[in-house]
N, C-alpha and C. Protein backbone atom coordinates (compact mmCIF):
# COMPACT_ATOMS: atom_id res chain seq x y z
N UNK A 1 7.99 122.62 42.79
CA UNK A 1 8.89 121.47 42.74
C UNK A 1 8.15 120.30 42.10
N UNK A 2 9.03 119.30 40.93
CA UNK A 2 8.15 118.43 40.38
C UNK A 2 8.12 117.54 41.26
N UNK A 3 6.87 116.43 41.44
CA UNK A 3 6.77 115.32 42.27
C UNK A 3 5.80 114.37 41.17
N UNK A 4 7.12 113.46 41.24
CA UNK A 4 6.49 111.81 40.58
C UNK A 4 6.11 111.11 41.91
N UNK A 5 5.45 110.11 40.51
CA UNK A 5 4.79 108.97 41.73
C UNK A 5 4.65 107.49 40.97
N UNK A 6 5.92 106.84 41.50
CA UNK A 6 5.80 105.41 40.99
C UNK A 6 5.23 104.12 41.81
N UNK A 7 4.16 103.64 40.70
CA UNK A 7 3.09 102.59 41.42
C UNK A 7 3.21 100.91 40.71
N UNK A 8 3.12 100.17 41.23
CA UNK A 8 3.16 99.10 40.90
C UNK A 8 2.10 98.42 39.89
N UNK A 9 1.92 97.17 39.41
CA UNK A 9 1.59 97.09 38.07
C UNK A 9 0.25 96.83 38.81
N UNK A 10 -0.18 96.89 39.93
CA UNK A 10 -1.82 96.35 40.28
C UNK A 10 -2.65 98.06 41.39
N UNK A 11 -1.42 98.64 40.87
CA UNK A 11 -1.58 100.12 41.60
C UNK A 11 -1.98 100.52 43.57
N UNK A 12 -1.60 99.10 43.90
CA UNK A 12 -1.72 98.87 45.76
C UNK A 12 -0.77 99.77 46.25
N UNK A 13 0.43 99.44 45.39
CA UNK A 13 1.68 100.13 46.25
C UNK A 13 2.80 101.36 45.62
N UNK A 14 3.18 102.36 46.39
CA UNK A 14 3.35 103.55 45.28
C UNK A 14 4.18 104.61 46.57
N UNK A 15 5.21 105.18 45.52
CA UNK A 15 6.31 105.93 46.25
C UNK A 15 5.77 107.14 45.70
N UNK A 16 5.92 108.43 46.03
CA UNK A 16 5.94 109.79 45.63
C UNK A 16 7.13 110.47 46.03
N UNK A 17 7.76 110.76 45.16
CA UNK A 17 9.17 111.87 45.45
C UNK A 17 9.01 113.34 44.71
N UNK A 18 9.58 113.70 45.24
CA UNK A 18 9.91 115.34 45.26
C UNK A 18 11.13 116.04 44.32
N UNK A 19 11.02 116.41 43.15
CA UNK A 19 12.39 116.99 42.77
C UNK A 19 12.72 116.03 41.33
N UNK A 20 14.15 116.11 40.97
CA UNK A 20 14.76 115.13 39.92
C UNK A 20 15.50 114.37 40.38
N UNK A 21 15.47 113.46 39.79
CA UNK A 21 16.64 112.73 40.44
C UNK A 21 18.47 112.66 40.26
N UNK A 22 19.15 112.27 41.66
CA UNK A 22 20.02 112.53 41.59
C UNK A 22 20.68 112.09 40.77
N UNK A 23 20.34 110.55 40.12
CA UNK A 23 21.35 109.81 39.04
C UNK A 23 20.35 109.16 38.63
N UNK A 24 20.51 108.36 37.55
CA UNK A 24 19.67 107.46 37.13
C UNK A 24 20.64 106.44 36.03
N UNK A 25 20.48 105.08 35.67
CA UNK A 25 21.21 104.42 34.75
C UNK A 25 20.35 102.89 35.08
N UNK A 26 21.45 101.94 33.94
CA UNK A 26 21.16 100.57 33.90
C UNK A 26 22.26 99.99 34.33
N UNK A 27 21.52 98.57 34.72
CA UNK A 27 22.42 97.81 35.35
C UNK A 27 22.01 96.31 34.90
N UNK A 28 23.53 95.62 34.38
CA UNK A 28 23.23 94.78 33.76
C UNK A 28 23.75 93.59 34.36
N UNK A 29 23.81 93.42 35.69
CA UNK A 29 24.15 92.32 36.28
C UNK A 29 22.97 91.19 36.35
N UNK A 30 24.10 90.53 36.93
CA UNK A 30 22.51 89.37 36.81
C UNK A 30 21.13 88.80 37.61
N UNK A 31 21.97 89.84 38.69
CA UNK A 31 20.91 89.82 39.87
C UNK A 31 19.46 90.86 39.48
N UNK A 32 19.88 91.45 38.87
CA UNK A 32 18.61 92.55 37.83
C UNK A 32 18.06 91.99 37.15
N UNK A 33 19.07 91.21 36.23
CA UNK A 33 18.02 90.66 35.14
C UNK A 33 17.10 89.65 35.71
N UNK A 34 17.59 88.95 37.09
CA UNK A 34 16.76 88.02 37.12
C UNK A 34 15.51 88.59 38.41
N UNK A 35 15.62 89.79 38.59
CA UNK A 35 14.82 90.76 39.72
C UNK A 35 13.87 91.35 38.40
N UNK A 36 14.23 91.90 37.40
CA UNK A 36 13.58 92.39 36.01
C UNK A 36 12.79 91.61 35.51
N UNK A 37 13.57 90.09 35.27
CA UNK A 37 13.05 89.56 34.21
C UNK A 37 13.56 90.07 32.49
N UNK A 38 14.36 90.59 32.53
CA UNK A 38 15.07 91.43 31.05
C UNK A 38 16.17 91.66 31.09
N UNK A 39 16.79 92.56 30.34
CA UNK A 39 18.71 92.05 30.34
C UNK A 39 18.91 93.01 30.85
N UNK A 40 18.30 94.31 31.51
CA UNK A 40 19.32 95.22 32.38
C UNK A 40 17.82 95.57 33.24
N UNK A 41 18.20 96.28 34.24
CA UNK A 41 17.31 97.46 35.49
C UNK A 41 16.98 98.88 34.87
N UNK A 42 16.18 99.59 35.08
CA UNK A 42 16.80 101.06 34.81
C UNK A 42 16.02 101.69 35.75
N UNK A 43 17.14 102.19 36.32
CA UNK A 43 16.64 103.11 37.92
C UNK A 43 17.13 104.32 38.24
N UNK A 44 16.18 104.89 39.04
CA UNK A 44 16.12 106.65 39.67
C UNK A 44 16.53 106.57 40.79
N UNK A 45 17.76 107.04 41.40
CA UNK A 45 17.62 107.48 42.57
C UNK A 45 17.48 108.46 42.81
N UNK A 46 16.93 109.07 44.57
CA UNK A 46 16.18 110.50 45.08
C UNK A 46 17.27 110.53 45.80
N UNK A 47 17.42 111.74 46.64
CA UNK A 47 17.81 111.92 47.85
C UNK A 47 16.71 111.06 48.97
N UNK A 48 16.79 110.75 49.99
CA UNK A 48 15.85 110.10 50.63
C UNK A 48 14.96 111.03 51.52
N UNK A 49 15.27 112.15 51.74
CA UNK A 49 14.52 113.09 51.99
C UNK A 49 13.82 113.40 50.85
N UNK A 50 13.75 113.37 49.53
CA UNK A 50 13.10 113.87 48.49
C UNK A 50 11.11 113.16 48.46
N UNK A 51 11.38 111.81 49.80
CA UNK A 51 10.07 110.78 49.73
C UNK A 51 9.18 111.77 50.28
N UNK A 52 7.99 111.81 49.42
CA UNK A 52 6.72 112.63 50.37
C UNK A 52 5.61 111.59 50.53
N UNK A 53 5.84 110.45 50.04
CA UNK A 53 5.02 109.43 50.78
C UNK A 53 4.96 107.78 49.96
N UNK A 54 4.87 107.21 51.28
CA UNK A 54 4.82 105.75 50.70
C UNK A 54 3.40 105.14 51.13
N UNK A 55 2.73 104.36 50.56
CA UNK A 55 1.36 104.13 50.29
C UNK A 55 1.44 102.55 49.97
N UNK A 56 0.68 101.59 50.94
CA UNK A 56 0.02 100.77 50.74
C UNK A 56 0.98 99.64 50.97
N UNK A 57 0.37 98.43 50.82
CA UNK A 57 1.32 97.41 51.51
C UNK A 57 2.49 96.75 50.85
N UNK A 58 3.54 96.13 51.44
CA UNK A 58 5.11 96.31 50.99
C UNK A 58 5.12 94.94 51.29
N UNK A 59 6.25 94.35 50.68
CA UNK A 59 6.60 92.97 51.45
C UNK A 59 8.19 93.47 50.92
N UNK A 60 9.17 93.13 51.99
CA UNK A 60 10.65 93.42 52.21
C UNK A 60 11.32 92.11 51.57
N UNK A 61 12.50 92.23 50.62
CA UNK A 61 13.17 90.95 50.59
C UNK A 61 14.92 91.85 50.46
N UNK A 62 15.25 91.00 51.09
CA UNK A 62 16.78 91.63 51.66
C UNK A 62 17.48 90.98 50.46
N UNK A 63 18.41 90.93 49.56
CA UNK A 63 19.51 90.44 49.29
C UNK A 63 21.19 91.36 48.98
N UNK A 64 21.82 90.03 48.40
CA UNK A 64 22.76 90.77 48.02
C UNK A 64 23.22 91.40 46.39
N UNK A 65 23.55 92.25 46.49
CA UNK A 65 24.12 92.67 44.91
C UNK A 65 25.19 92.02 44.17
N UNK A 66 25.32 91.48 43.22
CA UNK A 66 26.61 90.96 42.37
C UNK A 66 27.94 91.12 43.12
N UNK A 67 27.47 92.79 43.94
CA UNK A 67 29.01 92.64 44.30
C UNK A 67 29.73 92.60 45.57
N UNK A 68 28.32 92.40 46.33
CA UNK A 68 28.12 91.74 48.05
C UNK A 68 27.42 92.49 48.73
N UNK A 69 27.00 93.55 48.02
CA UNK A 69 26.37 94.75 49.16
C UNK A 69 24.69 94.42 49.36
N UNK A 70 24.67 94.95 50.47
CA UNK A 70 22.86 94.66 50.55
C UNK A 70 22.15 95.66 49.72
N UNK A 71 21.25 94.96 49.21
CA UNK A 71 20.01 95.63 48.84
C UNK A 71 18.60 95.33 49.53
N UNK A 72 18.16 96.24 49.93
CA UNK A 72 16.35 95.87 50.56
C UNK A 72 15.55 96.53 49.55
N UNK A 73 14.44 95.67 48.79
CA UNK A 73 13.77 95.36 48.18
C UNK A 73 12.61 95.55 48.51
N UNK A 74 11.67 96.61 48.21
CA UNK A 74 10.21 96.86 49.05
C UNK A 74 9.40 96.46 47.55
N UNK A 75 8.97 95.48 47.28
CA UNK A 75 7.57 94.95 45.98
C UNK A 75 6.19 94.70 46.67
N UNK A 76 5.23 94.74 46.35
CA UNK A 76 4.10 94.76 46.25
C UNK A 76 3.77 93.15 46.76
N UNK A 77 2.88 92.70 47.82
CA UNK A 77 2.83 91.69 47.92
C UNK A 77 1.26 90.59 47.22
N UNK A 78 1.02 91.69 46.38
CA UNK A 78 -0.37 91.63 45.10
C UNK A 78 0.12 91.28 43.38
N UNK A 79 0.89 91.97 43.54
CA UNK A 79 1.09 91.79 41.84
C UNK A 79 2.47 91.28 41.67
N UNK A 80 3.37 91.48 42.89
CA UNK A 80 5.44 91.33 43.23
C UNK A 80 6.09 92.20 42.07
N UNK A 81 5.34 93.33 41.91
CA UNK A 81 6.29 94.25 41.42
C UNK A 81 7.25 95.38 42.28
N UNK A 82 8.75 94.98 42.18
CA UNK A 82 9.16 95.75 42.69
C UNK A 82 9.25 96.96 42.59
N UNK A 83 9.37 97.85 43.70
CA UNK A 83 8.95 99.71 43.35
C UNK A 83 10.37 100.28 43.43
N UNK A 84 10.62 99.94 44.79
CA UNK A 84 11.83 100.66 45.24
C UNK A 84 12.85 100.17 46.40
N UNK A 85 13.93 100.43 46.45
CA UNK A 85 14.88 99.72 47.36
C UNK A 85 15.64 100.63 47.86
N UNK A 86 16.44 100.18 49.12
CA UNK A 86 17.85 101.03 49.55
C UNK A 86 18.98 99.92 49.66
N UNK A 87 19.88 101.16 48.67
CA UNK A 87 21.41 99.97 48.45
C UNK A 87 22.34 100.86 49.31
N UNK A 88 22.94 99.40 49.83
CA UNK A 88 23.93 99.75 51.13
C UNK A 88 24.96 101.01 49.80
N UNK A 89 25.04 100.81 48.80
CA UNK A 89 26.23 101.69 48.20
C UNK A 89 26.20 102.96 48.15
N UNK A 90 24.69 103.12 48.28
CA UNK A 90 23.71 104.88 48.48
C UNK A 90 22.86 104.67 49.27
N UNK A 91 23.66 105.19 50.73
CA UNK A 91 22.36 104.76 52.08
C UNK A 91 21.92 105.74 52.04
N UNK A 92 22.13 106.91 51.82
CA UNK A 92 21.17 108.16 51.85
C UNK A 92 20.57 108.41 50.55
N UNK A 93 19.92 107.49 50.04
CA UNK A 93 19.57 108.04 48.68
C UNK A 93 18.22 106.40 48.46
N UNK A 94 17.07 106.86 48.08
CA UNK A 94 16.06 105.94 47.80
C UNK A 94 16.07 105.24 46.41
N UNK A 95 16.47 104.09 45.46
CA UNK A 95 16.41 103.64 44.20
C UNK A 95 14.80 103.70 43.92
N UNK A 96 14.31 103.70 42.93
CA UNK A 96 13.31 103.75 42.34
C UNK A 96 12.95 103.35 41.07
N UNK A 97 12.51 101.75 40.77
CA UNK A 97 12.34 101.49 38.99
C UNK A 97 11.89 102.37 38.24
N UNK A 98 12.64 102.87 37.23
CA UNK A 98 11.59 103.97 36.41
C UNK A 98 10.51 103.58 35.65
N UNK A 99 10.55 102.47 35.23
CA UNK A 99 9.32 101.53 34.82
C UNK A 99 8.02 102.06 35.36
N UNK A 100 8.02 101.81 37.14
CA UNK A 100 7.10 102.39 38.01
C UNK A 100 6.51 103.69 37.60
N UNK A 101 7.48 104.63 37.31
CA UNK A 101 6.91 105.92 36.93
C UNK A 101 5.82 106.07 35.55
N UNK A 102 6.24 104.97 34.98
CA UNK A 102 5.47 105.07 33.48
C UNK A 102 5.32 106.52 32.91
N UNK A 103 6.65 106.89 32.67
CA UNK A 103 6.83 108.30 32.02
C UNK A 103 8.17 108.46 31.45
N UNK A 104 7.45 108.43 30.18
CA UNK A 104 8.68 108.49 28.96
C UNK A 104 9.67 109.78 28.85
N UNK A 105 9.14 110.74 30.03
CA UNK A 105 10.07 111.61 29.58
C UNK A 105 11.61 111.74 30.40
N UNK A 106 11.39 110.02 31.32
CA UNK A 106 12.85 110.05 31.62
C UNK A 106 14.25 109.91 30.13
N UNK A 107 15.11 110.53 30.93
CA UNK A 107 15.88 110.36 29.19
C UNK A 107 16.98 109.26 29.01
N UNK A 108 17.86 108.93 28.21
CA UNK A 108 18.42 107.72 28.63
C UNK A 108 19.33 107.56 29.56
N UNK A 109 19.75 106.37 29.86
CA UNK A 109 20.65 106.02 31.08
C UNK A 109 21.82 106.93 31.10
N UNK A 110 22.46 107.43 32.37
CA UNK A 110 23.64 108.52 32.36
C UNK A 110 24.76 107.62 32.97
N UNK A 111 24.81 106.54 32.73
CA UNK A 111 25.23 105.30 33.56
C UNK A 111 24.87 103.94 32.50
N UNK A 112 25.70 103.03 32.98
CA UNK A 112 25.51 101.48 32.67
C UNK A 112 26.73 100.90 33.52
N UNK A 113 26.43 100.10 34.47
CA UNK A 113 26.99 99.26 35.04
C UNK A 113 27.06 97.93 35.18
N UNK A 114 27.96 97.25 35.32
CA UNK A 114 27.66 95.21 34.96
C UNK A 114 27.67 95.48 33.69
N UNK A 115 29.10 95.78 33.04
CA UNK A 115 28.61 95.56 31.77
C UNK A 115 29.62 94.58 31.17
N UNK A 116 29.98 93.71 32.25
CA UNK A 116 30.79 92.40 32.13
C UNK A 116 29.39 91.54 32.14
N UNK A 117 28.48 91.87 32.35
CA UNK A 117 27.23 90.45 32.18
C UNK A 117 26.30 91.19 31.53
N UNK A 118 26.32 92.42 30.85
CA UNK A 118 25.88 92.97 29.72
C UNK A 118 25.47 92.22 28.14
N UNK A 119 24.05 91.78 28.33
CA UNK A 119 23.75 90.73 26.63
C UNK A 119 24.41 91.42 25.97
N UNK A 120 25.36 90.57 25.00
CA UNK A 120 25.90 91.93 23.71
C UNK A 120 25.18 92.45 22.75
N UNK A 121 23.98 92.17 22.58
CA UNK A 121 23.40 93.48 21.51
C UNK A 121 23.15 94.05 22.25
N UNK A 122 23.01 94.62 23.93
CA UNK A 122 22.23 95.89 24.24
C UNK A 122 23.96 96.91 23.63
N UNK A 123 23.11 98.05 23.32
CA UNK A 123 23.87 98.98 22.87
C UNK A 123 23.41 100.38 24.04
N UNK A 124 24.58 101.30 24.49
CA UNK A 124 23.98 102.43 25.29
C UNK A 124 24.75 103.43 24.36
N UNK A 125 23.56 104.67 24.53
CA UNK A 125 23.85 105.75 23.77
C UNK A 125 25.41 106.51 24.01
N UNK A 126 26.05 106.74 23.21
CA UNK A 126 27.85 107.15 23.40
C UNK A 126 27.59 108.20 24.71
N UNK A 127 26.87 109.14 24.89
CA UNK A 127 26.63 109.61 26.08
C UNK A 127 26.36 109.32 27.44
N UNK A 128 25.94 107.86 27.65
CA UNK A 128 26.07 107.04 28.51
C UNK A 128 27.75 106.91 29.02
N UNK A 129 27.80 106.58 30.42
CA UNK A 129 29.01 106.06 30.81
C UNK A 129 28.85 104.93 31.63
N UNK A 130 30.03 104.05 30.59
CA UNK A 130 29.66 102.38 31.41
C UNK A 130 31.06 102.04 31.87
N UNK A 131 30.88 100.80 32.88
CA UNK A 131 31.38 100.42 33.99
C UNK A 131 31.29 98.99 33.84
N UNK A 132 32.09 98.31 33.86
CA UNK A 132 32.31 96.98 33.84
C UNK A 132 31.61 96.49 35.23
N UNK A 133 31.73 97.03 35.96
CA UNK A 133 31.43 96.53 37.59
C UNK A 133 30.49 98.14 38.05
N UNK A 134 30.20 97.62 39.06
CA UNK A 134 29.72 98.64 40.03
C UNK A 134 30.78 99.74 40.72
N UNK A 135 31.19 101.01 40.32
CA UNK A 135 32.06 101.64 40.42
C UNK A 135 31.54 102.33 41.79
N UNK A 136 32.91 102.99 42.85
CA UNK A 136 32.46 103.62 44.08
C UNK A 136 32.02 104.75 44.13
N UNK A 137 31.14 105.45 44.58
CA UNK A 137 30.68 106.76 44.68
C UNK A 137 31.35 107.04 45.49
């Protein structure tokens, strides 16, 4: 079974999962961009059983998503790079920046969401499927 392991930009703090992930895409709201710093997110989620370990120290910041739901926010309290979160919209399922992973062989987004606050030159590949809003699972 493959197992990644995404670490933060000062390498203190670091998730390891198990497997592929269940979904992955961007999100171009504005609560990302301004959690990013750039005009969209692009994230992995696991199953949450898929975690085989979390490593090193966390600092928690709770908020809400564009579209009211909670998100908890586990970043690094050394460098404040965020790693990974749980969104009330997928409670059984762990988010994960793919950034963190630093491995290009994720492929592009299978998803784009917020794409009412979407900069207009980002362009997603026609194989992508986008969403004006955050659609329900």
């Amino acid at each position: 079974m493959n197992e990644r392991k995404a670490v933060c930009s000062c390498g203190q703090l670091s998730v390891a999962v198990a497997g592929e992930p269940s979904y992955f895409g961007a999100c171009s709201c504005r609560e990302c961009q301004k959690a990013t710093g750039s005009v969209f997110s692009m994230s992995a989620y696991f199953p949450s059983a898929a975690v085989r370990a979390v490593a090193g120290e966390r600092r928690l910041y709770r908020r809400r998503s564009e579209g009211g739901r909670r998100l908890d926010c586990h970043f690094c309290p050394t460098c404040g790079s965020m790693v990974y979160w749980h969104a009330e919209f997928d409670p059984d399922s762990i988010g994960i920046s793919i950034g963190n992973f630093a491995d290009p062989g994720f492929g592009p987004p299978q998803y784009a969401v917020w794409g009412e606050s979407k900069h207009a030159w980002v362009n997603f590949p026609a194989t992508c499927r986008e969403f004006p809003r955050q659609p329900e699972l």
